[in-house]
C-alpha atoms as a PDB file:
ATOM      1  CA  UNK A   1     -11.763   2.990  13.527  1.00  0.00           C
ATOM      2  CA  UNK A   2     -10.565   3.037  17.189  1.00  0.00           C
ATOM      3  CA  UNK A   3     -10.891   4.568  20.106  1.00  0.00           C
ATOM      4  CA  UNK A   4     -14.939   5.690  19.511  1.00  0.00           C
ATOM      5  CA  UNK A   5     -16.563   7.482  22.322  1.00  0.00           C
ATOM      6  CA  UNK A   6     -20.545   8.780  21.580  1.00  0.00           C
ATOM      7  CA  UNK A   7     -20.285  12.314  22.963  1.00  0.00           C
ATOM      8  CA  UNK A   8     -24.104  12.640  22.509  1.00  0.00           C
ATOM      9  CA  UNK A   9     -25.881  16.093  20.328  1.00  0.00           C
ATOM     10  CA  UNK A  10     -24.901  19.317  22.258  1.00  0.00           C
ATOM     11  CA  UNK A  11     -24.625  22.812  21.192  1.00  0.00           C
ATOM     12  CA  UNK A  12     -21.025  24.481  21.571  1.00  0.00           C
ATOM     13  CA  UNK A  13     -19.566  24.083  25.151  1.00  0.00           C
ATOM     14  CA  UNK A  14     -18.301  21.398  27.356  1.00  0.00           C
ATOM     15  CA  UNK A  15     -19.752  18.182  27.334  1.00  0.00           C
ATOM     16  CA  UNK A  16     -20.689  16.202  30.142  1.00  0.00           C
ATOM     17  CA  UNK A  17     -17.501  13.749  29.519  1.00  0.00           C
ATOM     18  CA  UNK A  18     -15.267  16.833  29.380  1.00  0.00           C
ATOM     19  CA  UNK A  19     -14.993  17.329  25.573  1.00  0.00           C
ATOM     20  CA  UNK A  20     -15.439  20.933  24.141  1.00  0.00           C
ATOM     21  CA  UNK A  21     -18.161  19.652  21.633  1.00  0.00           C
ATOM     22  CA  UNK A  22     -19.388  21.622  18.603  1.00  0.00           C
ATOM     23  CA  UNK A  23     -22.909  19.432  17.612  1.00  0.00           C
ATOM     24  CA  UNK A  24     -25.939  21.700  17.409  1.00  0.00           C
ATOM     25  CA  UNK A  25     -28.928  20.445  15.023  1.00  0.00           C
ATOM     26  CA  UNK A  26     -26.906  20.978  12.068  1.00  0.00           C
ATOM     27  CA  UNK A  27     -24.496  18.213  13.225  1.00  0.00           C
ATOM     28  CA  UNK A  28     -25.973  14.881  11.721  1.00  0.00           C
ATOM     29  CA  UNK A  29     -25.385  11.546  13.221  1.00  0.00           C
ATOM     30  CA  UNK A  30     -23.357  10.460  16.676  1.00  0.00           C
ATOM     31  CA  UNK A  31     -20.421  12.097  17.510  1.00  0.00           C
ATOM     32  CA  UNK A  32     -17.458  10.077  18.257  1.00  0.00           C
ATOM     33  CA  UNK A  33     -13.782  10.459  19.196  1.00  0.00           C
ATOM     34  CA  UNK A  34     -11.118   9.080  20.611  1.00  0.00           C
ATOM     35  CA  UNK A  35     -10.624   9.230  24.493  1.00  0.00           C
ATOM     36  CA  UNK A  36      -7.414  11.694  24.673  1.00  0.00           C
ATOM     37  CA  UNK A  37      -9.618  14.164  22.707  1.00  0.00           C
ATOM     38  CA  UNK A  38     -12.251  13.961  25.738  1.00  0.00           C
ATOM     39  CA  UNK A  39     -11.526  18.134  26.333  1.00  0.00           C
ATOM     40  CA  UNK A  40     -11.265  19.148  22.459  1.00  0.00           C
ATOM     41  CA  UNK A  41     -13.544  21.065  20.708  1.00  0.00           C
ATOM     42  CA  UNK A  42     -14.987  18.632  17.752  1.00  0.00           C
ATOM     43  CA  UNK A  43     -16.421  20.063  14.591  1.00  0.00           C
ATOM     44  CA  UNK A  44     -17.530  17.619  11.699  1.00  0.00           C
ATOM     45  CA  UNK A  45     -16.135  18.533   7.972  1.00  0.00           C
ATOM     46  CA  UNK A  46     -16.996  14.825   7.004  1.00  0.00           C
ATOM     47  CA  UNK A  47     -20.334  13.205   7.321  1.00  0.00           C
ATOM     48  CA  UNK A  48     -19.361   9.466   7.539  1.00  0.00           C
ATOM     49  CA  UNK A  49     -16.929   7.125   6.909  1.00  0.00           C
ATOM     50  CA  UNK A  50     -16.037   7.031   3.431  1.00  0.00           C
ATOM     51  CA  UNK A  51     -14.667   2.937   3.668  1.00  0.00           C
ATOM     52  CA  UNK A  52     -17.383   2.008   6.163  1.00  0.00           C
ATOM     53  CA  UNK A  53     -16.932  -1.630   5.592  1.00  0.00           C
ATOM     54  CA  UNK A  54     -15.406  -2.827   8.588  1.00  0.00           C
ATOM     55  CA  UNK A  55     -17.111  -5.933  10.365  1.00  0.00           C
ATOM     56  CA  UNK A  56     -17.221  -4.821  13.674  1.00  0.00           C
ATOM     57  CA  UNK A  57     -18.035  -1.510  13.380  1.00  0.00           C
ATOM     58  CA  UNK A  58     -21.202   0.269  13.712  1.00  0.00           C
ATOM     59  CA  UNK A  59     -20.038   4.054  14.172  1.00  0.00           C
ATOM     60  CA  UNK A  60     -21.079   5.240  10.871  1.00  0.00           C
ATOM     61  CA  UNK A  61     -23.581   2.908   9.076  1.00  0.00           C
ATOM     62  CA  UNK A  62     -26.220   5.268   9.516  1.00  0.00           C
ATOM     63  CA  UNK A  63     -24.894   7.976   7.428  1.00  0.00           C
ATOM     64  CA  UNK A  64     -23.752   8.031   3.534  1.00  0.00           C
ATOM     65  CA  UNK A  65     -20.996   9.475   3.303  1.00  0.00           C
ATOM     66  CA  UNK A  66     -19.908  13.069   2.182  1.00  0.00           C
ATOM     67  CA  UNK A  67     -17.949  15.717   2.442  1.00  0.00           C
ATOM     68  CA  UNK A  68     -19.791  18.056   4.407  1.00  0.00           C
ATOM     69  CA  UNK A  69     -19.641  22.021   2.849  1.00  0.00           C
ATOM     70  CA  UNK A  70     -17.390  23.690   3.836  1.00  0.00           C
ATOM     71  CA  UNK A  71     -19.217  27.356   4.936  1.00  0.00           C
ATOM     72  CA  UNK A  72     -21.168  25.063   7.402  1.00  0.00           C
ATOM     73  CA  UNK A  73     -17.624  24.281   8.715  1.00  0.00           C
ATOM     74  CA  UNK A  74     -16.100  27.201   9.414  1.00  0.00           C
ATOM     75  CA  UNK A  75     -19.225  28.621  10.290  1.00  0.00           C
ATOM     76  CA  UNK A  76     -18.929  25.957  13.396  1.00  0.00           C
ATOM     77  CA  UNK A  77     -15.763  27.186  13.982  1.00  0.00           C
ATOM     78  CA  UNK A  78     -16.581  30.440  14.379  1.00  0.00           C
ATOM     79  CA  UNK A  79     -19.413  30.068  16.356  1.00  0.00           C
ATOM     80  CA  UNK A  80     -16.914  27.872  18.624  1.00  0.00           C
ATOM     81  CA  UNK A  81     -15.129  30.831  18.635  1.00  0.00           C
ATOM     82  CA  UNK A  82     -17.763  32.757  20.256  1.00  0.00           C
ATOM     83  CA  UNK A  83     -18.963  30.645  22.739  1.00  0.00           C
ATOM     84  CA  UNK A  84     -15.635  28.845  24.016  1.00  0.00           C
ATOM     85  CA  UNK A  85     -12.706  30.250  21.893  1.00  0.00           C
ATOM     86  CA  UNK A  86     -10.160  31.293  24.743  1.00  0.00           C
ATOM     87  CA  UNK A  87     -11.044  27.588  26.384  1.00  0.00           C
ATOM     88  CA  UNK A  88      -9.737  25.750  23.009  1.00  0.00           C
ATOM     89  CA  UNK A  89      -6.566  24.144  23.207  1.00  0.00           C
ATOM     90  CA  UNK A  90      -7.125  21.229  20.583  1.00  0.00           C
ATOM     91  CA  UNK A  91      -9.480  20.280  17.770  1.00  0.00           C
ATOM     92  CA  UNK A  92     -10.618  17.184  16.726  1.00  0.00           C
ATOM     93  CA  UNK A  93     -11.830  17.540  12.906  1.00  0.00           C
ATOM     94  CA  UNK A  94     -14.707  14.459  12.545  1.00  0.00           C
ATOM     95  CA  UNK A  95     -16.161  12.235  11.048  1.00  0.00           C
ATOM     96  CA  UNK A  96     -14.341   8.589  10.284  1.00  0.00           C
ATOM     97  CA  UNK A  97     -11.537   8.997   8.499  1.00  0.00           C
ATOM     98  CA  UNK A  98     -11.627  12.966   7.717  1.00  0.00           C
ATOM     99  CA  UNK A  99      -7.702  12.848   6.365  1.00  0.00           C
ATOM    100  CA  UNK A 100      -9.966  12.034   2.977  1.00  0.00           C
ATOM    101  CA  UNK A 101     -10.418  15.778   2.862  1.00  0.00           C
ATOM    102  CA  UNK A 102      -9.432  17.385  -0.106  1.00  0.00           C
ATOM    103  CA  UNK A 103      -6.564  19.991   0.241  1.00  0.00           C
ATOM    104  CA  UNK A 104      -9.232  23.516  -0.309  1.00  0.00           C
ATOM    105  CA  UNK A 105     -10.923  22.221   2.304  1.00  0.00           C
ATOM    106  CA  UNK A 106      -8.167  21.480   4.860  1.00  0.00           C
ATOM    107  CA  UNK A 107      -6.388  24.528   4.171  1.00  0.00           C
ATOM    108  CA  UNK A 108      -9.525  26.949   5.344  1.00  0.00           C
ATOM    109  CA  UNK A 109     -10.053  24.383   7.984  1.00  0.00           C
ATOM    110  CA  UNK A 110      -6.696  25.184   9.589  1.00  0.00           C
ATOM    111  CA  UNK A 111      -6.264  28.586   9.205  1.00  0.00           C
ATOM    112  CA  UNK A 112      -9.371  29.476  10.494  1.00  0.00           C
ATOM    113  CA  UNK A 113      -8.630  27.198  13.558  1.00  0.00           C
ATOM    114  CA  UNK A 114      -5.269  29.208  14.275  1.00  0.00           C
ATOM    115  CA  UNK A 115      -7.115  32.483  13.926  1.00  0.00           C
ATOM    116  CA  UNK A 116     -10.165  31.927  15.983  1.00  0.00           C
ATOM    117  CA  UNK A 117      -8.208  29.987  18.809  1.00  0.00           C
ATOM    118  CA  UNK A 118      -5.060  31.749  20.418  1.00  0.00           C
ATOM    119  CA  UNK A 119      -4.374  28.442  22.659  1.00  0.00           C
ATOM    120  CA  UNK A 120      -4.732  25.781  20.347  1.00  0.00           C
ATOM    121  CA  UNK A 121      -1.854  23.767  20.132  1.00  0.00           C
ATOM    122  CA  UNK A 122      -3.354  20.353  18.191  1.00  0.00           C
ATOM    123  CA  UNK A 123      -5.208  19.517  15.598  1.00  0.00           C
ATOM    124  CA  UNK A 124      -5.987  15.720  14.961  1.00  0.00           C
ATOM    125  CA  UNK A 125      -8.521  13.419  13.131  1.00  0.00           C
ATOM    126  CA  UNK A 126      -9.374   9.696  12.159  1.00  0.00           C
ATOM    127  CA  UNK A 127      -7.108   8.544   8.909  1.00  0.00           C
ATOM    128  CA  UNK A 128      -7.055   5.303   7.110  1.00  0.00           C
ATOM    129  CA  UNK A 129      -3.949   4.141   5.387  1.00  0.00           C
ATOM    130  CA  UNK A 130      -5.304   4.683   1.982  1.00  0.00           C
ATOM    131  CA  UNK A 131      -5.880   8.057   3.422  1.00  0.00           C
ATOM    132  CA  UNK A 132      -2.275   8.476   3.934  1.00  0.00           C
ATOM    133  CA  UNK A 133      -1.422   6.886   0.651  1.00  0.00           C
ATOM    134  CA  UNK A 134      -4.047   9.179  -1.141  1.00  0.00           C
ATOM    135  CA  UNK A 135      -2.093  12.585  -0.363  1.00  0.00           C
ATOM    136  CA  UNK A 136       1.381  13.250  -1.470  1.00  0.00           C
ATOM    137  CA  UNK A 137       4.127  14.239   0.339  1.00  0.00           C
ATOM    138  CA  UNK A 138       4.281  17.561   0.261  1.00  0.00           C
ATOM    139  CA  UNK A 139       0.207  17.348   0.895  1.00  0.00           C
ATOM    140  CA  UNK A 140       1.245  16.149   4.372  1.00  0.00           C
ATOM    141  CA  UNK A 141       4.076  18.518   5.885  1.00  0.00           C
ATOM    142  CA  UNK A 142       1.890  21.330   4.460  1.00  0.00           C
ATOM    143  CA  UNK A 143      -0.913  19.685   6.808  1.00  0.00           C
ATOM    144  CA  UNK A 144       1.420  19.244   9.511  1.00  0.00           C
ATOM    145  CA  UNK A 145       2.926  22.987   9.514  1.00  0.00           C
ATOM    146  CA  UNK A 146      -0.599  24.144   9.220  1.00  0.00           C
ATOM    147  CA  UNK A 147      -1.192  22.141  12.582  1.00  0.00           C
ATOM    148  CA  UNK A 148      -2.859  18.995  11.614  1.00  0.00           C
ATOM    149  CA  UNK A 149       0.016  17.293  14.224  1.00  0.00           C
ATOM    150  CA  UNK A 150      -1.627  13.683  14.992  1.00  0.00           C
ATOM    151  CA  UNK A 151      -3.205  11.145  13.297  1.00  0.00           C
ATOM    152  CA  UNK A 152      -5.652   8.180  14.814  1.00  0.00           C
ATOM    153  CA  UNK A 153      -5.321   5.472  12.834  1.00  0.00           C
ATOM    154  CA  UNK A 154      -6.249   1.866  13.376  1.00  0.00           C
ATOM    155  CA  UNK A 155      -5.042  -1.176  11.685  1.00  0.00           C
ATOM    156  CA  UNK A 156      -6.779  -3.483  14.637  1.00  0.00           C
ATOM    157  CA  UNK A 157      -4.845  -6.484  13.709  1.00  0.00           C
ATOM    158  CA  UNK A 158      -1.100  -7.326  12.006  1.00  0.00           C
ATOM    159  CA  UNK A 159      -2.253  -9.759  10.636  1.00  0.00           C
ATOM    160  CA  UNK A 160      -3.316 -10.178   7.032  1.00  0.00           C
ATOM    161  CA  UNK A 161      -6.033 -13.171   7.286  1.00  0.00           C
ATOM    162  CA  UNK A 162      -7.962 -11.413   9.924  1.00  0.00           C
ATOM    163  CA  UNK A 163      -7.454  -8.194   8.191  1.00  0.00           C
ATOM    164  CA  UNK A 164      -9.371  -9.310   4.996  1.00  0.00           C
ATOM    165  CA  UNK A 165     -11.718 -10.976   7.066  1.00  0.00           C
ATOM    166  CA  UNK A 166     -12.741  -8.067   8.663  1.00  0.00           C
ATOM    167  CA  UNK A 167     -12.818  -6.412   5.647  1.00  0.00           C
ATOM    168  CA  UNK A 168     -10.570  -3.549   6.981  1.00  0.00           C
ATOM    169  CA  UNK A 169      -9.595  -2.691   3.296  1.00  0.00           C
ATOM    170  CA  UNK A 170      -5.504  -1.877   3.718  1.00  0.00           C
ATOM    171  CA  UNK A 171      -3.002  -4.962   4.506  1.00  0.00           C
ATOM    172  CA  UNK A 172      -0.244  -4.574   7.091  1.00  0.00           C
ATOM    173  CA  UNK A 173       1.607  -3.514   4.755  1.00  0.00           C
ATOM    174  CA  UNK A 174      -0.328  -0.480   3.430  1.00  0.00           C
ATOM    175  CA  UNK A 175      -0.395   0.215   7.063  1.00  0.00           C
ATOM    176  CA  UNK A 176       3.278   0.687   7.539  1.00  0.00           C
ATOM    177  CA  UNK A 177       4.515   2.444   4.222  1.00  0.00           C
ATOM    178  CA  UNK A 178       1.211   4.962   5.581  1.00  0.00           C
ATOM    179  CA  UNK A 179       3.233   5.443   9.018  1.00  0.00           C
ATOM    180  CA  UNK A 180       6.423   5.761   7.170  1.00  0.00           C
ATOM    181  CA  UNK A 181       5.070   8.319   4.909  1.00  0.00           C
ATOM    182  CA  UNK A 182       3.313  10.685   7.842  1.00  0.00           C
ATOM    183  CA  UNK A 183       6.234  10.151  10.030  1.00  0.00           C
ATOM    184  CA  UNK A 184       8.646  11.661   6.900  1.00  0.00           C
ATOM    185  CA  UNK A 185       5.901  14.687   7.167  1.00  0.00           C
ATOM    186  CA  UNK A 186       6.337  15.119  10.890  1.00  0.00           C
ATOM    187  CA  UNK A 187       2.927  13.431  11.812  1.00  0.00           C
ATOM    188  CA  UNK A 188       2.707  12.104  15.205  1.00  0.00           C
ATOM    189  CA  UNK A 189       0.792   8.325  15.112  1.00  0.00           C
ATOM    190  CA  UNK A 190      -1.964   6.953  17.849  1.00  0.00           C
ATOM    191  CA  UNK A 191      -2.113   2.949  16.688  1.00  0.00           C
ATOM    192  CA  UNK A 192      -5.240   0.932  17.712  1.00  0.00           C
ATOM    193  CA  UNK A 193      -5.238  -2.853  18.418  1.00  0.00           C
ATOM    194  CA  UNK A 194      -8.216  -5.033  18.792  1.00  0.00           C
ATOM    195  CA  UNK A 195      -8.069  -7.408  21.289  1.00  0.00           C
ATOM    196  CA  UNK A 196     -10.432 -10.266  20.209  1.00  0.00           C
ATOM    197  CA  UNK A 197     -11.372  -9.784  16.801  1.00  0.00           C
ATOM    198  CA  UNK A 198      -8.953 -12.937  15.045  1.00  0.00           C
ATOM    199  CA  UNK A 199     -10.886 -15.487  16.504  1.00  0.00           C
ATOM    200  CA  UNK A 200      -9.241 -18.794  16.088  1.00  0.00           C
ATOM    201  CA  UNK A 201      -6.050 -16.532  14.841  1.00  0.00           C
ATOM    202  CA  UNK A 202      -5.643 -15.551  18.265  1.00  0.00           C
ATOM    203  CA  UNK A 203      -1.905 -15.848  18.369  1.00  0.00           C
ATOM    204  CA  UNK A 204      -1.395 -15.082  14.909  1.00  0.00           C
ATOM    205  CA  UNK A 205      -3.073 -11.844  14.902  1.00  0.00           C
ATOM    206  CA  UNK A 206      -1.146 -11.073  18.407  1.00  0.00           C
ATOM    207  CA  UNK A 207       2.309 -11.947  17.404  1.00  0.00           C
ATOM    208  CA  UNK A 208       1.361  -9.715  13.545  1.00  0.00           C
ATOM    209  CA  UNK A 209      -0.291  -7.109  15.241  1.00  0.00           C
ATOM    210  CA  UNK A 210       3.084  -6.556  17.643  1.00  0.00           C
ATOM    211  CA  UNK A 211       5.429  -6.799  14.423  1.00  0.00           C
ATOM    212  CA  UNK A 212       3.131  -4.020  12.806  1.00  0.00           C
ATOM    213  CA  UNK A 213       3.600  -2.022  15.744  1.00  0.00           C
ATOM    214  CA  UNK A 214       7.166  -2.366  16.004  1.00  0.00           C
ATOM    215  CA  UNK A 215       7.453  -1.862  12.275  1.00  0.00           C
ATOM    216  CA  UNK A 216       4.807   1.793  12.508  1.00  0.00           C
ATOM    217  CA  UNK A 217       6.392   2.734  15.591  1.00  0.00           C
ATOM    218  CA  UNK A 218       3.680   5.113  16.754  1.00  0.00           C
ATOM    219  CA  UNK A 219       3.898   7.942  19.275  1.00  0.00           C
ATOM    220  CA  UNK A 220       0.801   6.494  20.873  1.00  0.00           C
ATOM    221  CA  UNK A 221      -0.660   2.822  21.147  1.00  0.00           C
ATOM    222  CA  UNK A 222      -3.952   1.493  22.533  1.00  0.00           C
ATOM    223  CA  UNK A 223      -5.920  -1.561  22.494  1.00  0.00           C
ATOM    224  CA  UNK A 224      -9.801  -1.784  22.750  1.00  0.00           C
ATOM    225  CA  UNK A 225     -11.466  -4.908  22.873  1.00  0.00           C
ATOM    226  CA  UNK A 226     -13.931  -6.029  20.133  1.00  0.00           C
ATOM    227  CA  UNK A 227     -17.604  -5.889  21.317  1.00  0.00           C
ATOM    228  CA  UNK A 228     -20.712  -7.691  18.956  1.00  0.00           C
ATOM    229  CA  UNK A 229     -22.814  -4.553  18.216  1.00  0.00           C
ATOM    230  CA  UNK A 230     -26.168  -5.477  16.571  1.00  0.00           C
ATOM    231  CA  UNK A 231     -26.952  -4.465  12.984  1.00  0.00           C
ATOM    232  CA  UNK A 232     -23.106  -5.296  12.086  1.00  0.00           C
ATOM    233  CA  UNK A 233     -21.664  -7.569   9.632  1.00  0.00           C
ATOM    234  CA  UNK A 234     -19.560  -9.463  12.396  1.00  0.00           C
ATOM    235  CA  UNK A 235     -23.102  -9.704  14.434  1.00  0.00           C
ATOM    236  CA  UNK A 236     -24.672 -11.778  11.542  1.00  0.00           C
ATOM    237  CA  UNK A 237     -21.989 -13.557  12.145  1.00  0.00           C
ATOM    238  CA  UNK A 238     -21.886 -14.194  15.478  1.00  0.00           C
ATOM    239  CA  UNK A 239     -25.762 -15.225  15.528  1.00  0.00           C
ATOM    240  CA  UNK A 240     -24.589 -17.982  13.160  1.00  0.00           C
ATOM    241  CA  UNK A 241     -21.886 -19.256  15.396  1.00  0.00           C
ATOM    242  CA  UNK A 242     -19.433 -18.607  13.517  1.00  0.00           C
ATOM    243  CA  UNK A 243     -17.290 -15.931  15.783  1.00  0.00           C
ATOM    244  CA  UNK A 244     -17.348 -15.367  19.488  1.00  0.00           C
ATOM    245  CA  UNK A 245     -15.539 -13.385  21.504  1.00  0.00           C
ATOM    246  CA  UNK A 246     -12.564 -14.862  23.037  1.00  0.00           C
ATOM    247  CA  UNK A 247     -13.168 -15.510  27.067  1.00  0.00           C
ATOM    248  CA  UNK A 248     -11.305 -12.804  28.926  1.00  0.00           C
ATOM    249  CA  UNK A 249      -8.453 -15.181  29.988  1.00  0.00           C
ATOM    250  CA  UNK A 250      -7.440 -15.534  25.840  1.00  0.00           C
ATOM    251  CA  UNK A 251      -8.072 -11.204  26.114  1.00  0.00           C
ATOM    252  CA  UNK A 252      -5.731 -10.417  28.167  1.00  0.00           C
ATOM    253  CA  UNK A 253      -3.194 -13.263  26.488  1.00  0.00           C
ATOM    254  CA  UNK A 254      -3.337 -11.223  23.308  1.00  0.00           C
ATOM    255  CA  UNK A 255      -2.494  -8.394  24.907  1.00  0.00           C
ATOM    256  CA  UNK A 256       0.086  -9.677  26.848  1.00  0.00           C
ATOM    257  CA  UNK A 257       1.792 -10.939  23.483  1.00  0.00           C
ATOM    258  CA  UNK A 258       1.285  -7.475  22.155  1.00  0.00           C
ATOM    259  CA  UNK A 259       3.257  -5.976  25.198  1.00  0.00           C
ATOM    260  CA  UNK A 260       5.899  -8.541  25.354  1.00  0.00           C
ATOM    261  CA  UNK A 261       6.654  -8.440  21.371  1.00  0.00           C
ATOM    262  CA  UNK A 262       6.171  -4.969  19.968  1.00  0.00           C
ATOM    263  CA  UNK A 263       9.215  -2.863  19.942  1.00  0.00           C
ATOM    264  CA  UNK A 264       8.419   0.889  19.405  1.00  0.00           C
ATOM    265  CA  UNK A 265      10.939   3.603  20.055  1.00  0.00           C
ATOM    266  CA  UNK A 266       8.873   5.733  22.637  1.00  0.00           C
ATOM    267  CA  UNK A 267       5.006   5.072  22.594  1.00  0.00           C
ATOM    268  CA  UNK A 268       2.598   6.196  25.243  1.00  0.00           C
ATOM    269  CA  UNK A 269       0.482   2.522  25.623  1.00  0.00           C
ATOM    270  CA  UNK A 270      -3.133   3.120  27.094  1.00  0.00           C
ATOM    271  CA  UNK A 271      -5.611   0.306  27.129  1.00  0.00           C
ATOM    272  CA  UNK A 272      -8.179   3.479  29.018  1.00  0.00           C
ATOM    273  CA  UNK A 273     -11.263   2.666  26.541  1.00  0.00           C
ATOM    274  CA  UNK A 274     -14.292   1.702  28.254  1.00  0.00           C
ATOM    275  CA  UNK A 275     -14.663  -1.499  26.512  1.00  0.00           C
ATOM    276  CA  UNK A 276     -11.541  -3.286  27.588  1.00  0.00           C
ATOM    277  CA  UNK A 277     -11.400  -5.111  31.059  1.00  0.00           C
ATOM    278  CA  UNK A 278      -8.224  -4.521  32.648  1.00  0.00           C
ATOM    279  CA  UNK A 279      -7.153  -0.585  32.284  1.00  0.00           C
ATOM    280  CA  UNK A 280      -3.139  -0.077  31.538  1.00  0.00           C
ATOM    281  CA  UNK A 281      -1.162   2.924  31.223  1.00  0.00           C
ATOM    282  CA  UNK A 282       2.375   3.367  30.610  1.00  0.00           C
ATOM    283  CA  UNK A 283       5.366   4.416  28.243  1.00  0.00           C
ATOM    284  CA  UNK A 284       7.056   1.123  25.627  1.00  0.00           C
ATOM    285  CA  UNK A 285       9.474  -0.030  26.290  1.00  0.00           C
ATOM    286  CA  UNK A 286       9.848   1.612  29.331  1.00  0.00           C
ATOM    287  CA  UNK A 287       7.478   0.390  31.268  1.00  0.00           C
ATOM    288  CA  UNK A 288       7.183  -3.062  29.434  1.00  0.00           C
ATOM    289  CA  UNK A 289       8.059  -5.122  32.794  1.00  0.00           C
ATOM    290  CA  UNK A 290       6.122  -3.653  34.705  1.00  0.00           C
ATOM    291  CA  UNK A 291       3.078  -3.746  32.314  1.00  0.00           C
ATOM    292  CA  UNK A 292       3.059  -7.367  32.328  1.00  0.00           C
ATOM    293  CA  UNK A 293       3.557  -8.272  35.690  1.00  0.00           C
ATOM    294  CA  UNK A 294      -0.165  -6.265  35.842  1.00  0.00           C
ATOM    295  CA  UNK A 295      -1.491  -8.675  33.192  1.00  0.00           C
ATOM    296  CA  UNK A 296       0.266 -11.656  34.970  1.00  0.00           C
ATOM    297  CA  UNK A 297      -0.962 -10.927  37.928  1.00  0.00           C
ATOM    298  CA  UNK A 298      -4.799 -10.482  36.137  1.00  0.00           C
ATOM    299  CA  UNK A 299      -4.295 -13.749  34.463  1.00  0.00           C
ATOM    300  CA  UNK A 300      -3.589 -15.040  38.555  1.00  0.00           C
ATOM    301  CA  UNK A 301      -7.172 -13.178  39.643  1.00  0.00           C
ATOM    302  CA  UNK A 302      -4.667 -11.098  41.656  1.00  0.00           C
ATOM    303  CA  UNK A 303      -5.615  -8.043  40.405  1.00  0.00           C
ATOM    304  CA  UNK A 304      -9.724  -7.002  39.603  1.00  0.00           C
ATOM    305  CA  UNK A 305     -11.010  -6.748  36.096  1.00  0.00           C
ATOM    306  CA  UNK A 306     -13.754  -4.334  35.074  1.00  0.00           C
ATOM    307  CA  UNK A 307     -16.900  -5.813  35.270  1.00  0.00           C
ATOM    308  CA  UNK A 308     -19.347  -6.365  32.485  1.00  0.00           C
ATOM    309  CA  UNK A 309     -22.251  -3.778  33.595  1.00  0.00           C
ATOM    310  CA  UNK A 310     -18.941  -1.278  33.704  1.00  0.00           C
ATOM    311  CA  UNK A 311     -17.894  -1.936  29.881  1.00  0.00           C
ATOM    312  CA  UNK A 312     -19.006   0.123  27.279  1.00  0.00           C
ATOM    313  CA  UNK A 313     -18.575   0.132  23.571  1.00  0.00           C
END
């Protein structure tokens, strides 16, 4: 899933990365979430991931996943409410994919977020596709006029091969009717790429991934770059020699293909995660020029890439 930042184990209150973070004791595992949400208040109604079979990913191995009960929920909630309620414009609602929650649990979910927070304006979480897929139409607008508004959700590659061998679970495909179908609810989209993870399908999987985009059309799109985390599937592997990570030259490539090739209607781009080497902001296609004159000029060595020691997962 994309976009994973470890916000540590803190009670209620700001974090020291800016996030409003609910995770006393009774919170179980790592928190994570993506970097826009860095000042929302997160409270877990999931413990897990329930597909946790992705390759490259470690975020949730640790746990088995559930839904979490629901008292313990909204008892979070409420003591968010005490200690930083007026402060709470958005909520992030964690663990992986938490669009897997049934309806009578979404439903208190929300309505206790709109009572206990006067300023909140956004509610968002991880989905998968099959999430999507799994809850009808009229499951969805309800969700959205409730104020779950935006949904992280990340196909990591276009392409089909490299999906399956990543084990990612939906095809490109899957991926798009899911975006039509939220978009028809009023959902706004966040799309992850990641940059490395085809391999020898580097092209492929650049070229598939912009079509995908193009064909989603997301409000939001940002790249990370795959990282070899120990204890994964992808790290066995690796220590077998049979992936590496493409050198950073063949990185930025990808990316550049991505930027040239993907047609969205208005997406806000970011590539802001602390794993990728050369940092990008902008709007598609707006600011699609000058987006990769930045990369040419990185390709050149004009321009200073992030170093290694500065990278994070």
């Amino acid at each position: 899933m994309g976009s994973p930042r470890n916000a540590g184990s803190r009670a209620a209150g700001a974090s020291a990365d800016g996030a409003l973070t609910l995770a006393s004791m009774r919170y179980e595992g790592r928190i994570y979430r993506p970097p826009s949400e860095a000042d929302a208040l997160i409270v877990q109604a999931t413990i897990g991931c329930s597909w946790n079979h992705c390759t490259y990913c470690d975020m949730y191995r640790e746990k088995s996943f559930r839904v979490r009960d629901l008292g313990d929920t909204l008892a979070d909630l409420e003591a968010a409410a005490r200690a930083v309620g007026p402060q709470v414009e958005k909520v992030f609602v964690a663990d992986g994919d938490a669009l897997v929650l049934p309806m009578d649990h979404w439903r208190p979910i929300l309505a206790r977020a709109r009572t206990l927070f006067p300023s909140l304006r956004r509610v968002s979480c991880y989905a998968m596709a099959r999430n999507i897929a799994e809850k009808s139409e009229t499951e969805l607008r309800e969700l959205r006029d409730t104020g779950l508004t935006t949904l992280y959700i990340g196909p990591e590659s276009g392409d089909d091969v490299t999906l399956k061998r990543i084990a990612k679970g939906d095809d490109a495909a899957s991926h798009v009717a899911a975006a039509q179908k939220a978009h028809a609810a009023g959902m706004a989209l966040s799309v992850i790429a990641l940059l490395g993870i085809a391999g020898e399908r580097s092209d492929e999987h650049a070229r598939a991934t912009a079509a995908l985009v193009t064909s989603m059309n997301p409000e939001f799109f940002a790249a990370l770059t795959v990282t070899v985390v120990p204890g994964t599937p992808l790290a066995q592997l690796h220590a077998k020699g049979r992936f590496e990570v493409p050198a950073v030259p063949a990185l930025l490539r990808e990316l550049r293909t991505m930027i040239d090739l993907a047609r969205p209607q208005d997406a806000t781009f970011r590539t802001n995660h602390a794993s990728n080497y050369l940092p990008l902001a902008g709007r598609l296609p707006r600011d699609r020029e000058r987006i990769l004159s930045v990369i040419d000029a990185a390709l050149e060595g004009r321009v200073r890439l992030r170093g290694e020691a500065a990278r994070g997962l």
